[in-house]
C-alpha atoms as a PDB file:
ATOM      1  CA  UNK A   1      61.922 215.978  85.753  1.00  0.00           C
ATOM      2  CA  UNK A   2      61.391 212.718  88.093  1.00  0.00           C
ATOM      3  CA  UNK A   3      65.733 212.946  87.855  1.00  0.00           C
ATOM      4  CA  UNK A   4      65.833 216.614  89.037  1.00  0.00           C
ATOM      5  CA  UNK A   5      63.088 215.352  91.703  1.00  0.00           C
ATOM      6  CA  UNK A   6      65.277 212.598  93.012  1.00  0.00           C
ATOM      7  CA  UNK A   7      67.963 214.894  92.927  1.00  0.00           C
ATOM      8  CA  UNK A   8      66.504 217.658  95.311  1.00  0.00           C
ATOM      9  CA  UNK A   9      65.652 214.947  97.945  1.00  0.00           C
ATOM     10  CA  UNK A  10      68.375 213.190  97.817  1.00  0.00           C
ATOM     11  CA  UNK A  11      70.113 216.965  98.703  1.00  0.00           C
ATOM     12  CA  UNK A  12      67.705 217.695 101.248  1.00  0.00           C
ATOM     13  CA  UNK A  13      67.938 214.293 102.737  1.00  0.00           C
ATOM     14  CA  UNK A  14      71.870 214.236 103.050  1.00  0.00           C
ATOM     15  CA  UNK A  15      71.799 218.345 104.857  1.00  0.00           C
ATOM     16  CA  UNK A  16      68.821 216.619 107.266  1.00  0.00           C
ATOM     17  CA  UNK A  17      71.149 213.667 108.393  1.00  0.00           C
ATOM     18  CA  UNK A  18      74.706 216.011 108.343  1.00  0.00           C
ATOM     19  CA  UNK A  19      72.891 218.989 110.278  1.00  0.00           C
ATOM     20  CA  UNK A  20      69.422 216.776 112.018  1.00  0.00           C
ATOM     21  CA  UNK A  21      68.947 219.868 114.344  1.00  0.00           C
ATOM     22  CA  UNK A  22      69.292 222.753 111.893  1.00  0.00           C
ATOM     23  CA  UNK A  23      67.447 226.554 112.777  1.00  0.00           C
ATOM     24  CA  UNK A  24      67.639 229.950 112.890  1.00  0.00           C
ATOM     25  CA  UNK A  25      70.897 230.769 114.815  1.00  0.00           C
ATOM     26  CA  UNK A  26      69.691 233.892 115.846  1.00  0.00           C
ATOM     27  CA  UNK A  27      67.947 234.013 119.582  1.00  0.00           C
ATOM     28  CA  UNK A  28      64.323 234.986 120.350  1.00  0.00           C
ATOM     29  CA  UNK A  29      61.668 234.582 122.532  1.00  0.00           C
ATOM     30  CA  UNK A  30      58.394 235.210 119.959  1.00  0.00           C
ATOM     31  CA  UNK A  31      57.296 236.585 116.314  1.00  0.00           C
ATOM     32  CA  UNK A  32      58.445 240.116 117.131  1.00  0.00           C
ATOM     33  CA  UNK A  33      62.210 238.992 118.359  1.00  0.00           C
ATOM     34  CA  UNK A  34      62.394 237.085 115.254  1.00  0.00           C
ATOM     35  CA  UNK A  35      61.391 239.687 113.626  1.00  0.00           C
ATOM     36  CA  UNK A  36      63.550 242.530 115.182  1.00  0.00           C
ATOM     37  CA  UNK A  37      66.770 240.285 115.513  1.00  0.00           C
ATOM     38  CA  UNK A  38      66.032 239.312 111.560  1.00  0.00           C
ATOM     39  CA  UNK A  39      65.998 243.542 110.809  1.00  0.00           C
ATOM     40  CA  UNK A  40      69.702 243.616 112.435  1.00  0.00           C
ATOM     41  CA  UNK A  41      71.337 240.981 110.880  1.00  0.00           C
ATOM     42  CA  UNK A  42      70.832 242.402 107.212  1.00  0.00           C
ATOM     43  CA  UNK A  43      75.102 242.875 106.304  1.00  0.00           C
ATOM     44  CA  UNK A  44      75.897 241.732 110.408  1.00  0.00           C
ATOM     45  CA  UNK A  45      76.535 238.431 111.964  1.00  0.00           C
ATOM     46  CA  UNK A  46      74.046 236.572 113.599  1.00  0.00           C
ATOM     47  CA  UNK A  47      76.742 236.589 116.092  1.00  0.00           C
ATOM     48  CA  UNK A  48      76.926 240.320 116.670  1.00  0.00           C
ATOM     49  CA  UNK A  49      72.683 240.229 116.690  1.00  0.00           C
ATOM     50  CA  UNK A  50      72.967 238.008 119.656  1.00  0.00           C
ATOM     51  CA  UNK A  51      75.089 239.852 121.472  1.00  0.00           C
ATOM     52  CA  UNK A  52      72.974 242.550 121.801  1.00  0.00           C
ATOM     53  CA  UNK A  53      69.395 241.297 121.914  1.00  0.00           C
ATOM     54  CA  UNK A  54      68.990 240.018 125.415  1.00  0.00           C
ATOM     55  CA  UNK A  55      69.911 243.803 126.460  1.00  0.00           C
ATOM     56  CA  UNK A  56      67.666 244.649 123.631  1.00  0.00           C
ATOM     57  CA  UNK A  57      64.670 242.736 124.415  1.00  0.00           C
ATOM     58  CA  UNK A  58      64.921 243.023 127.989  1.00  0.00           C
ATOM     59  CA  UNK A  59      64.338 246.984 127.423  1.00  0.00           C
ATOM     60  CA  UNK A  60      61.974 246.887 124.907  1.00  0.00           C
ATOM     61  CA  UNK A  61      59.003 244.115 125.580  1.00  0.00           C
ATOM     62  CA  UNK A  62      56.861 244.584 122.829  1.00  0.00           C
ATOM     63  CA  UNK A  63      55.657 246.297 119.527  1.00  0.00           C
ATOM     64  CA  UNK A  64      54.328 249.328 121.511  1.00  0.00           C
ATOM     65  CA  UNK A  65      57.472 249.895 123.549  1.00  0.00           C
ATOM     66  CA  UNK A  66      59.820 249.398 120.444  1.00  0.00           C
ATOM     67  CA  UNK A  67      57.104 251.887 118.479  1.00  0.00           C
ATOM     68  CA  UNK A  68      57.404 254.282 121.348  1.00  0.00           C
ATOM     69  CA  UNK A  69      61.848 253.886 121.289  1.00  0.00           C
ATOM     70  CA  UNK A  70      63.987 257.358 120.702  1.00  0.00           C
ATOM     71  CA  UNK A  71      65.372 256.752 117.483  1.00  0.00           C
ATOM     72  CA  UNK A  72      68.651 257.798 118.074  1.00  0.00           C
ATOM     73  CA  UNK A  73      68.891 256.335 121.588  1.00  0.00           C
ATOM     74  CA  UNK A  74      67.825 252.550 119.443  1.00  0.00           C
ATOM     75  CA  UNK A  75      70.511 253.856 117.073  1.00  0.00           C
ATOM     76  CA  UNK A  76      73.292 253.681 119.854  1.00  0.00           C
ATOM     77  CA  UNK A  77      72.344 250.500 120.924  1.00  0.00           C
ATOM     78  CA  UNK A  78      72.342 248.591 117.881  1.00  0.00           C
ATOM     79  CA  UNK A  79      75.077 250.449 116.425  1.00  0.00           C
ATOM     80  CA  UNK A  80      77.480 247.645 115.908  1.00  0.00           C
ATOM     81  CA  UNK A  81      75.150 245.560 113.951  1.00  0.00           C
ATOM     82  CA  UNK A  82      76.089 248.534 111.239  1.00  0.00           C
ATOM     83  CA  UNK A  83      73.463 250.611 109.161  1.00  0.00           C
ATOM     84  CA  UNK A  84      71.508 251.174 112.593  1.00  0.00           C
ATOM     85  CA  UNK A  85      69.816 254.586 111.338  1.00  0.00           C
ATOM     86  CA  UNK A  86      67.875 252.633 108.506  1.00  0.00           C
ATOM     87  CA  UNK A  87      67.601 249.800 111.320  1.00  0.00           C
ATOM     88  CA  UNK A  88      66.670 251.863 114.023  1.00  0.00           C
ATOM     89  CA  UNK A  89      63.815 253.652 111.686  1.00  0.00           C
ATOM     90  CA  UNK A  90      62.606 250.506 109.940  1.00  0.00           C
ATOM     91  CA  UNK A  91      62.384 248.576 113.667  1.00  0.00           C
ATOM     92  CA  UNK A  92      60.236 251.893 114.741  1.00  0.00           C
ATOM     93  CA  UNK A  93      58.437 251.826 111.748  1.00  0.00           C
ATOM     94  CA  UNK A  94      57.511 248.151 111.741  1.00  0.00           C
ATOM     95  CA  UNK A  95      56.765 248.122 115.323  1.00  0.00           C
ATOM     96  CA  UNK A  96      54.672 251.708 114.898  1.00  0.00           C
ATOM     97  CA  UNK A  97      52.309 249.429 112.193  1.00  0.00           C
ATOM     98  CA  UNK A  98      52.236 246.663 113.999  1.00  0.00           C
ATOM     99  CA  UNK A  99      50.427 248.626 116.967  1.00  0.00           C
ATOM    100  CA  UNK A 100      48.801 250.763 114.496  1.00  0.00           C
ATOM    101  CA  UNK A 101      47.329 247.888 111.921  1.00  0.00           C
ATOM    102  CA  UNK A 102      47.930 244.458 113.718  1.00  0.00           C
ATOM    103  CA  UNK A 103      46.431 245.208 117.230  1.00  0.00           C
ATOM    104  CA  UNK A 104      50.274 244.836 118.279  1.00  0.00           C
ATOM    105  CA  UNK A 105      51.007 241.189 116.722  1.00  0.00           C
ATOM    106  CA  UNK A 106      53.314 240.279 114.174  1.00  0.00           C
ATOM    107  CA  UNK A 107      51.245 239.788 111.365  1.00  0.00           C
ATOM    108  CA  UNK A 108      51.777 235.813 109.984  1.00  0.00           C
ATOM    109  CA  UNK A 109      51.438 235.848 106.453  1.00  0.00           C
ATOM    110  CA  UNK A 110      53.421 237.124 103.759  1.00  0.00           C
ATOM    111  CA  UNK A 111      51.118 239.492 102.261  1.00  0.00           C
ATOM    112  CA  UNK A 112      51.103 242.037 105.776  1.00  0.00           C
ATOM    113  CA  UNK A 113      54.750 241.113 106.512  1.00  0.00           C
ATOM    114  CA  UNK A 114      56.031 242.617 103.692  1.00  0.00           C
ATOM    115  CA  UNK A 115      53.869 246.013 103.894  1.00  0.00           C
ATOM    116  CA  UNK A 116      56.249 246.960 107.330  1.00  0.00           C
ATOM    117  CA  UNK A 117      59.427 248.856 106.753  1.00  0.00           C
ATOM    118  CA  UNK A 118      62.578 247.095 106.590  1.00  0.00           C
ATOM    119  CA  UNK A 119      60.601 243.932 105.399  1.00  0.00           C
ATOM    120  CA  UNK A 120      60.841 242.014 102.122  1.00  0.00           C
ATOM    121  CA  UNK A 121      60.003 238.559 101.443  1.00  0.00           C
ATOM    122  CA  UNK A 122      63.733 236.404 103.157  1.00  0.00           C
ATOM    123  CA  UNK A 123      62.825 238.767 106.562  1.00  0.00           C
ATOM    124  CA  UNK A 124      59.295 237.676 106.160  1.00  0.00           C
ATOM    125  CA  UNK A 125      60.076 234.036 105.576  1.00  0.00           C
ATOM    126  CA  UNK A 126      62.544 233.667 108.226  1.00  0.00           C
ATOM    127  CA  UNK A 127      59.575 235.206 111.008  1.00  0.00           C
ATOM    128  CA  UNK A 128      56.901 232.915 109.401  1.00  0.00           C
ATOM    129  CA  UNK A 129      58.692 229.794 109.416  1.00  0.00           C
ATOM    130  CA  UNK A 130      60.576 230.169 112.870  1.00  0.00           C
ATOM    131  CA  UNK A 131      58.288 232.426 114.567  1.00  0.00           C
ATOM    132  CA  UNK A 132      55.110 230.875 113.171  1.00  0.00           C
ATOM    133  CA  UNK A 133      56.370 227.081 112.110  1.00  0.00           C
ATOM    134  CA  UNK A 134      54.504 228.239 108.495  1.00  0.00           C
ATOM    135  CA  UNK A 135      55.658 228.290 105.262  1.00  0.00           C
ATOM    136  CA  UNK A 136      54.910 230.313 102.726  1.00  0.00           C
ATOM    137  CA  UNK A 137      58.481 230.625 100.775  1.00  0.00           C
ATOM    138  CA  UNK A 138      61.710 229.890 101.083  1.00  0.00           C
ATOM    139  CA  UNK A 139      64.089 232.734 102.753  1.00  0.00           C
ATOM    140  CA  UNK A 140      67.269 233.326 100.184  1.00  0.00           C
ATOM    141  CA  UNK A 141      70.152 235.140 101.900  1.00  0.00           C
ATOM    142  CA  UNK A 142      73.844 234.714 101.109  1.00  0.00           C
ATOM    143  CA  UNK A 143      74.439 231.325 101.712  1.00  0.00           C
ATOM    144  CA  UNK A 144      71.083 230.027  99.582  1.00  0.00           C
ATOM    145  CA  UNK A 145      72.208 232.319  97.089  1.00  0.00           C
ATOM    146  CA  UNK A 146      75.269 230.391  96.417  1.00  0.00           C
ATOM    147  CA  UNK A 147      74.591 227.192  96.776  1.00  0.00           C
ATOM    148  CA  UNK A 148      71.625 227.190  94.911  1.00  0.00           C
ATOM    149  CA  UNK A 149      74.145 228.147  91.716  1.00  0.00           C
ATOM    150  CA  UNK A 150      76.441 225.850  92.898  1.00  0.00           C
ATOM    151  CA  UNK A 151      74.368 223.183  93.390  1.00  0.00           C
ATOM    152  CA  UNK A 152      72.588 223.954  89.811  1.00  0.00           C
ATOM    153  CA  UNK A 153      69.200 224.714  91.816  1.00  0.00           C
ATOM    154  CA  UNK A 154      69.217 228.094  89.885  1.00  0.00           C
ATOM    155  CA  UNK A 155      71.044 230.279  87.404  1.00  0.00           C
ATOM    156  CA  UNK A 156      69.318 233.132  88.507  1.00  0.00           C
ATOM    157  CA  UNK A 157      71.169 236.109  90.510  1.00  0.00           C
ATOM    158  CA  UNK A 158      67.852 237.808  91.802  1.00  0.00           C
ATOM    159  CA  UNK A 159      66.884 235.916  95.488  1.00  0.00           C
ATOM    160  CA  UNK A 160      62.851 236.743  94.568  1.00  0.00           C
ATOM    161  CA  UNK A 161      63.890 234.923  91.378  1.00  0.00           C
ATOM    162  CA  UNK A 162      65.911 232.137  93.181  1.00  0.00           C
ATOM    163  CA  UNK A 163      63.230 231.860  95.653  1.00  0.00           C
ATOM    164  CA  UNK A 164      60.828 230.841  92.383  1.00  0.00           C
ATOM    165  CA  UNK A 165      63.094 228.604  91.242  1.00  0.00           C
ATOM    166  CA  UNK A 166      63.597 226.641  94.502  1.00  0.00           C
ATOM    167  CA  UNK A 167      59.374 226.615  95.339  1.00  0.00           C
ATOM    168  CA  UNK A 168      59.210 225.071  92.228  1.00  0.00           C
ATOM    169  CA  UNK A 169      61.455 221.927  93.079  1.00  0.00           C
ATOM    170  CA  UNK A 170      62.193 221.816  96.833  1.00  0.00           C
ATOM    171  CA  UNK A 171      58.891 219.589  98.128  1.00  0.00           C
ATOM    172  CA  UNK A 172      56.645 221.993 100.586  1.00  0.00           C
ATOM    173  CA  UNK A 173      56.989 219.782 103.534  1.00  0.00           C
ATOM    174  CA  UNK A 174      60.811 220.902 103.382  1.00  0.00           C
ATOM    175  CA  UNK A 175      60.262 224.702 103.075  1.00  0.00           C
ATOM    176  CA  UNK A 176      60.227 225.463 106.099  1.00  0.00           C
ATOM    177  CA  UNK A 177      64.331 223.889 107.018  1.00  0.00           C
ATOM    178  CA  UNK A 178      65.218 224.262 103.327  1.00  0.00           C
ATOM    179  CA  UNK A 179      67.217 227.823 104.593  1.00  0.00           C
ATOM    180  CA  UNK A 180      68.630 226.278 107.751  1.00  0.00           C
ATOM    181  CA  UNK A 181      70.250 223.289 106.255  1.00  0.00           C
ATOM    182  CA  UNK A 182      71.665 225.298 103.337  1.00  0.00           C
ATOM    183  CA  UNK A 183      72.967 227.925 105.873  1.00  0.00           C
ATOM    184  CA  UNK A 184      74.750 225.298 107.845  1.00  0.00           C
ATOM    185  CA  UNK A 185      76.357 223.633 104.843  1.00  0.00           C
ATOM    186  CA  UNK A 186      77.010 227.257 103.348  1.00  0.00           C
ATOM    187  CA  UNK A 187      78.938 227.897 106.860  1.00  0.00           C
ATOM    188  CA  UNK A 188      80.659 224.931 107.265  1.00  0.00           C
ATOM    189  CA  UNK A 189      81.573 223.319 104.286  1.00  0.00           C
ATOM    190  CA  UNK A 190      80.498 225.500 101.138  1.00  0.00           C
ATOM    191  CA  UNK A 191      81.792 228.371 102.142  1.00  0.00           C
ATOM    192  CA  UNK A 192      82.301 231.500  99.336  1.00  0.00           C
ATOM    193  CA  UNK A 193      86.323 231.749  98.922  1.00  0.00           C
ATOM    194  CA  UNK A 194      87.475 228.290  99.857  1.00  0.00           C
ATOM    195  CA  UNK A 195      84.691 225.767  99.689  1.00  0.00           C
ATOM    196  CA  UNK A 196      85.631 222.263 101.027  1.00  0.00           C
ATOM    197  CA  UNK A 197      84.626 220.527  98.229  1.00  0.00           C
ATOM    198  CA  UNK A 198      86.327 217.051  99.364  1.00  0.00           C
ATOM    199  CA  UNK A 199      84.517 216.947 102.707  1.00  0.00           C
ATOM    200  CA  UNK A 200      81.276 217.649 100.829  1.00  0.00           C
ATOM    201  CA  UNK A 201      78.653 214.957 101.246  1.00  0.00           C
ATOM    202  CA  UNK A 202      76.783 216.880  98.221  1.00  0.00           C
ATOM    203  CA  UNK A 203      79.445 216.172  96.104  1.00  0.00           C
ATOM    204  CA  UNK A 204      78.568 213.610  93.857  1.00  0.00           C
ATOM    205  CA  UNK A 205      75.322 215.526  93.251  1.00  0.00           C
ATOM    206  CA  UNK A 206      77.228 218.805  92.677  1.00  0.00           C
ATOM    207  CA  UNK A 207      77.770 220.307  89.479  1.00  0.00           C
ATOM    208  CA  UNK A 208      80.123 223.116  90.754  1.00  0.00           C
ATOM    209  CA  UNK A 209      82.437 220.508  91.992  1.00  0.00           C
ATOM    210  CA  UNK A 210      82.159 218.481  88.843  1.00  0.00           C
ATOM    211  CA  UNK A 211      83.195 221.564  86.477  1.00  0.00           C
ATOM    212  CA  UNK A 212      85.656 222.784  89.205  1.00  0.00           C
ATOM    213  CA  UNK A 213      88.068 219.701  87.687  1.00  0.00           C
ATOM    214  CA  UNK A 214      88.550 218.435  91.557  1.00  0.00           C
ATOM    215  CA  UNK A 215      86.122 215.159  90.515  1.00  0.00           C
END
């Protein structure tokens, strides 16, 4: 246990110094940008998101004028971030309880961020921890997802399951930039299909690498 401990920090300390300025690469103003831009990136880039958020949040200025959108007129303009019905009706939905149940702010705990449509626990960990600077979980998307297998944080496939795993070892203090520095190193070095495993400052603490034959 006090080896797996080590272990984790010594991981989290290496991401902190190789990526010191690591967030959310997705652009927003407050909790309900977050929030929105989070909705749209589900199977899109965060790239695509920000190209059509400023236009986006310039139109619509809060959860009463996104609750109040035509759906199919939202539909048009976020249909390049892909899925935009479901998007469109879960951003209309969310924003409709918001208003309805919130008094019109994002709600900033887990337990009411996950009652809105379109929101399960990464969407709700990404608004806490960059709209809200809380943490409450860790948010597993793609990138978490594999290196937390690669790195041997987790043999689980399920992120709810993952997300157990890694609140169980990563130290709370570091919950809230655990997803940010993993992201980074998931985009720049670890990537899926051809992971740079030589350039990789994790390494030496990385069991994929060591049963890839490359050590």
């Amino acid at each position: 246990m006090e080896n797996a401990e080590k272990r984790i920090k010594e991981i989290i300390r290496i991401l902190h110094k190789t990526y010191p300025k690591s967030r959310t690469a997705l652009t927003f103003r407050n909790p309900l940008q977050i929030l929105v831009a989070t909705i749209l990136s589900a199977q899109c880039t965060d790239e695509r998101v920000n190209q059509i958020t400023p236009m986006l949040f310039q139109k619509y200025k809060s959860a009463e004028e996104f609750a109040r959108a035509d759906q199919g007129e939202l539909e048009e303009e976020i249909r390049s971030t892909g899925f935009f019905r479901n998007k469109a009706k879960n951003i209309i939905g969310a924003s409709t309880q918001i208003v309805e149940e919130f008094s019109g702010k994002v709600p900033d705990n887990m337990a009411d961020l996950i009652t809105l449509p379109g929101v399960a626990r990464k969407t709700a960990n990404i608004v806490l921890s960059s709209g809200y600077q809380k943490s409450e979980g860790i948010a597993v998307d793609t990138h978490v997802k594999r290196l937390s297998g690669r790195l041997g944080l987790s043999r689980e496939k399920n992120p709810n399951k993952i997300e157990q795993d890694l609140l169980h070892i990563v130290p709370r203090e570091d919950w809230i930039g655990f997803n940010y520095i993993l992201v980074n190193h998931g985009r720049q070095v670890c990537q899926a299909r051809k992971p740079q495993c030589f350039k990789c400052p994790l390494n030496h603490l990385c069991p994929f690498f060591e049963s890839s034959g490359q050590s």
